[in-house]
N, C-alpha and C. Protein backbone atom coordinates (compact mmCIF):
# COMPACT_ATOMS: atom_id res chain seq x y z
N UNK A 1 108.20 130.68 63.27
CA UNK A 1 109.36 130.14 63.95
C UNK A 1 110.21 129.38 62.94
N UNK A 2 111.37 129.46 63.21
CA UNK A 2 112.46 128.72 61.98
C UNK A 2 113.03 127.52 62.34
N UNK A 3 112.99 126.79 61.70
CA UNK A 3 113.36 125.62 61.47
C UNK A 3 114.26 124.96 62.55
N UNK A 4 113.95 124.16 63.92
CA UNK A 4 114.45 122.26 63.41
C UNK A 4 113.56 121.68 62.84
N UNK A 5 114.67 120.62 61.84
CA UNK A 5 113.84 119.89 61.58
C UNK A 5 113.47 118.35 61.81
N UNK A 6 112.51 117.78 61.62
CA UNK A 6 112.20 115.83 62.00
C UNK A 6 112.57 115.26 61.13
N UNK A 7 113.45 115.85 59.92
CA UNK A 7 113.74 114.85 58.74
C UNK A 7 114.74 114.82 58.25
N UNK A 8 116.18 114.05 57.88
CA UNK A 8 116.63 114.53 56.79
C UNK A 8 115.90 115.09 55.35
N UNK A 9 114.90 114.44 55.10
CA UNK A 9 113.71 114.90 53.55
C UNK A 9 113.40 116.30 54.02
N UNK A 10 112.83 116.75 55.29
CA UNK A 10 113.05 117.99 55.76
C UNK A 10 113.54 119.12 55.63
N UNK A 11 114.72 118.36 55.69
CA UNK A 11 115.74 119.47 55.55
C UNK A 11 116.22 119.74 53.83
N UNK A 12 116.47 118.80 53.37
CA UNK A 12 116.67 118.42 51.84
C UNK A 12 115.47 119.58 51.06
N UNK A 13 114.34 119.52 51.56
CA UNK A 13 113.37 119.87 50.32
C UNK A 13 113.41 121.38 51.44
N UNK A 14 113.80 121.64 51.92
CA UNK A 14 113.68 123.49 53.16
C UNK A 14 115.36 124.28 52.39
N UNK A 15 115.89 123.09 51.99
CA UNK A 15 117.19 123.53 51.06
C UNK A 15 116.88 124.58 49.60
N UNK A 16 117.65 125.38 49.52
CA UNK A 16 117.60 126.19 48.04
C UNK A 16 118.37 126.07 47.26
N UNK A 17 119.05 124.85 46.16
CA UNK A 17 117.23 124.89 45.46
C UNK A 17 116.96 123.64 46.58
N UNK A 18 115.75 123.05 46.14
CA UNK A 18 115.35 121.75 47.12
C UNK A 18 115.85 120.56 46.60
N UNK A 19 116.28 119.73 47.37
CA UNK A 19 116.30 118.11 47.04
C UNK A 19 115.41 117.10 47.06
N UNK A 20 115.47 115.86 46.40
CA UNK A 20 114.83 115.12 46.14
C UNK A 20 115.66 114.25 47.02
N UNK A 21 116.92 113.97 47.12
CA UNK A 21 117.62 112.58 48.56
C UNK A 21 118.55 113.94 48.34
N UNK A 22 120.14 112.52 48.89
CA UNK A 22 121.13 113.15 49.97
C UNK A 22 121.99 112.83 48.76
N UNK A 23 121.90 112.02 47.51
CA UNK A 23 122.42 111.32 46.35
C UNK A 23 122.15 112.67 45.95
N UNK A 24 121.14 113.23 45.45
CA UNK A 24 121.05 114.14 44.40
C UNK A 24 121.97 115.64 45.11
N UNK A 25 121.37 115.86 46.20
CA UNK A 25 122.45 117.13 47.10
C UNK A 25 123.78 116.65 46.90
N UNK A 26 124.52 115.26 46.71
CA UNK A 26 125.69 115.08 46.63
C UNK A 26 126.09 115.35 45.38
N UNK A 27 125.24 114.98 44.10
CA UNK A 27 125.70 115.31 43.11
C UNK A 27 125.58 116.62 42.71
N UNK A 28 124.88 117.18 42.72
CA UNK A 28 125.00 118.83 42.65
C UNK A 28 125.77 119.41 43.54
N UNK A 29 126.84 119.29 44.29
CA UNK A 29 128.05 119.48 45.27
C UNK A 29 128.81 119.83 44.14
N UNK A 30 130.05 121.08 44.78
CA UNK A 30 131.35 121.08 43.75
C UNK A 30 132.49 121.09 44.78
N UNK A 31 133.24 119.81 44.45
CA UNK A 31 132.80 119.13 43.48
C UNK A 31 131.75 117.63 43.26
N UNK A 32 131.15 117.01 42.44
CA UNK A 32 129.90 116.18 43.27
C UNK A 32 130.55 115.26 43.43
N UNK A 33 129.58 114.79 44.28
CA UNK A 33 130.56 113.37 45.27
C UNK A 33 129.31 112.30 45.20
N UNK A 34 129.87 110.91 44.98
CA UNK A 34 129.10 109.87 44.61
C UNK A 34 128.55 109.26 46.15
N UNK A 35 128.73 109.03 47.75
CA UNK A 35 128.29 108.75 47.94
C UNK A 35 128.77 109.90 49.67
N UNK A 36 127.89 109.66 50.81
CA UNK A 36 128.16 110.33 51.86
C UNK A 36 129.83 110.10 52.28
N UNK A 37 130.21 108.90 52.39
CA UNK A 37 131.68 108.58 52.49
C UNK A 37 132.54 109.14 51.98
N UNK A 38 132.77 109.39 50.45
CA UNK A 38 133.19 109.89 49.77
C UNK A 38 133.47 111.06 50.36
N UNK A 39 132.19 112.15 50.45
CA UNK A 39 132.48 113.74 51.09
C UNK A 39 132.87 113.87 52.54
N UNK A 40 132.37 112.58 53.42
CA UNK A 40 133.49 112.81 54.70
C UNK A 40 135.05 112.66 54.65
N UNK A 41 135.45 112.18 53.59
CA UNK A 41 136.87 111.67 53.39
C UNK A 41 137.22 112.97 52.83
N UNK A 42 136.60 113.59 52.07
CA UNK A 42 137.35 114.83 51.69
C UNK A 42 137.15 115.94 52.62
N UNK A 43 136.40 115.66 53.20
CA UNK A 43 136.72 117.02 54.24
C UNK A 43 137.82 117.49 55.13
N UNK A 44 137.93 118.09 55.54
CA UNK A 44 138.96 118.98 56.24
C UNK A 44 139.08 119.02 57.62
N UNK A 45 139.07 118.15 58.63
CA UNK A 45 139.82 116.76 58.29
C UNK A 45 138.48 115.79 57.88
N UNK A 46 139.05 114.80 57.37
CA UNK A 46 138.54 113.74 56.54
C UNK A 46 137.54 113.07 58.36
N UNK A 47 136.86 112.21 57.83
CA UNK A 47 135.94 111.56 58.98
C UNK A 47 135.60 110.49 58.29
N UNK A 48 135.54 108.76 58.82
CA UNK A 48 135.46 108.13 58.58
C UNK A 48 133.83 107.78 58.40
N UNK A 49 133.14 108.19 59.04
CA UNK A 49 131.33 108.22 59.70
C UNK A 49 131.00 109.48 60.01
N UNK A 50 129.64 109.16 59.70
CA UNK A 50 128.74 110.25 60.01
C UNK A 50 129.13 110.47 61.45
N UNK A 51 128.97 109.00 62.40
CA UNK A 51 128.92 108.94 63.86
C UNK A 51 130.36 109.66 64.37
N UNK A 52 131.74 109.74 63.89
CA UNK A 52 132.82 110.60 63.60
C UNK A 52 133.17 112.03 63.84
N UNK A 53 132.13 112.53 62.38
CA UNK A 53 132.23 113.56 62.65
C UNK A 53 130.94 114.14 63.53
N UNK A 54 129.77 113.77 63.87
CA UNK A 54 128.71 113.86 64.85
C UNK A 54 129.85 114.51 66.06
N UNK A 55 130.53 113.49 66.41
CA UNK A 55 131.37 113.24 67.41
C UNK A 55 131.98 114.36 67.76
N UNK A 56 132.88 114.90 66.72
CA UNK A 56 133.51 115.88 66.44
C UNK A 56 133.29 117.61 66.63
N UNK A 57 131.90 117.56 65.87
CA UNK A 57 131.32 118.87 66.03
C UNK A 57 131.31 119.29 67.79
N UNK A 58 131.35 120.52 67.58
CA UNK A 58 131.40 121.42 68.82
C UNK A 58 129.89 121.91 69.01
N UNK A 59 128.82 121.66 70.18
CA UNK A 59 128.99 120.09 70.95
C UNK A 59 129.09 119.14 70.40
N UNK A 60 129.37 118.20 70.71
CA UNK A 60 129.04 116.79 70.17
C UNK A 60 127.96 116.60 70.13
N UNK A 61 128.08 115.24 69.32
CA UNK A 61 126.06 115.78 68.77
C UNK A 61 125.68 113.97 68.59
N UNK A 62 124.74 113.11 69.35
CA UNK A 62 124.62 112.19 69.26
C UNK A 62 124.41 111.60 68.50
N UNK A 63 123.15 112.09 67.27
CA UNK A 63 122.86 111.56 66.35
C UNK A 63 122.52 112.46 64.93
N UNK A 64 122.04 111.79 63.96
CA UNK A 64 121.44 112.71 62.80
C UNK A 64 120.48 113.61 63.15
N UNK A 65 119.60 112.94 63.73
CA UNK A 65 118.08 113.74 64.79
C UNK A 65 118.50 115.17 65.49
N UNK A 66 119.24 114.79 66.22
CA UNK A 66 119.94 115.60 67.12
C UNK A 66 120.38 117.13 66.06
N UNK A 67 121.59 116.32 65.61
CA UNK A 67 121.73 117.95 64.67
C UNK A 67 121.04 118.36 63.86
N UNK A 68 119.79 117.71 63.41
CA UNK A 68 118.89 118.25 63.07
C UNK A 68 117.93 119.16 63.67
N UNK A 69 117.89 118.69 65.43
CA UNK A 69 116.82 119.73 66.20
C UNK A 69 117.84 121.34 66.34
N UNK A 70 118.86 120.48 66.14
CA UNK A 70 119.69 121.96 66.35
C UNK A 70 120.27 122.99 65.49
N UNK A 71 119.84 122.52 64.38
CA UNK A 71 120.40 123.05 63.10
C UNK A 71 119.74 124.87 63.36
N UNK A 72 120.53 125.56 62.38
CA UNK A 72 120.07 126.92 62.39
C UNK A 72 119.87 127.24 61.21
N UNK A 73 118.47 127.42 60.71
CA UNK A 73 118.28 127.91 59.40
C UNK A 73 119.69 129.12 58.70
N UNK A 74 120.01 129.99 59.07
CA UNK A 74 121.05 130.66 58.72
C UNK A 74 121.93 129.19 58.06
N UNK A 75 122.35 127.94 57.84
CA UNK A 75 123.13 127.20 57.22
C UNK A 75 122.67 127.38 56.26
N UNK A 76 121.30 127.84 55.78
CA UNK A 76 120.76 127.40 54.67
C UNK A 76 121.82 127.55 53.27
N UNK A 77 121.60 126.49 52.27
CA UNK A 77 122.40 126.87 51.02
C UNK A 77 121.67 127.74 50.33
N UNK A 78 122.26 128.78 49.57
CA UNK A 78 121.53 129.80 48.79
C UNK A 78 122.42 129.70 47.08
C-alpha cells in the first residue's frame, strides 16, 4: 500500500533523493530557499503561512498531518 504519511521526517526521507530536514529539501530547491517563508512568498501566489496556504489548497486542509494523510505518492520528487 502507498504512502500517507505520520511524519514530515516521513515524508522527507520516502523523498528521491531523501532528506535529512525541511532546511536541507529547501536548500537543494531551484532555486534554494533559506527558510519555509521564504518559498511561500515566492510562490504563485505568494502565502504568508503554512496555515494560508493549508487554507488555500483544494480541499482545504487543516493541518500539516492532514495533508500528509492525504498526500499521493505520485507527488513524489524524482
Amino acid at each position: 500500500m502507498n504512502p500517507p504519511f505520520i511524519s514530515v521526517n516521513e515524508y522527507l526521507n520516502w523523498m528521491n533523493p531523501p532528506f535529512i530536514s525541511v532546511n536541507e529539501h529547501l536548500n537543494w530547491m531551484n532555486p534554494p530557499f533559506i527558510s519555509v517563508n521564504e518559498y511561500l512568498n515566492w510562490m504563485n501566489p505568494p502565502f504568508i503561512s503554512v496555515d494560508e496556504y493549508l487554507n488555500w489548497m483544494n480541499p482545504p486542509l487543516n493541518s500539516v498531518d492532514e495533508y500528509l494523510n492525504r498526500m499521493n505518492p505520485l507527488l513524489q520528487v524524482s
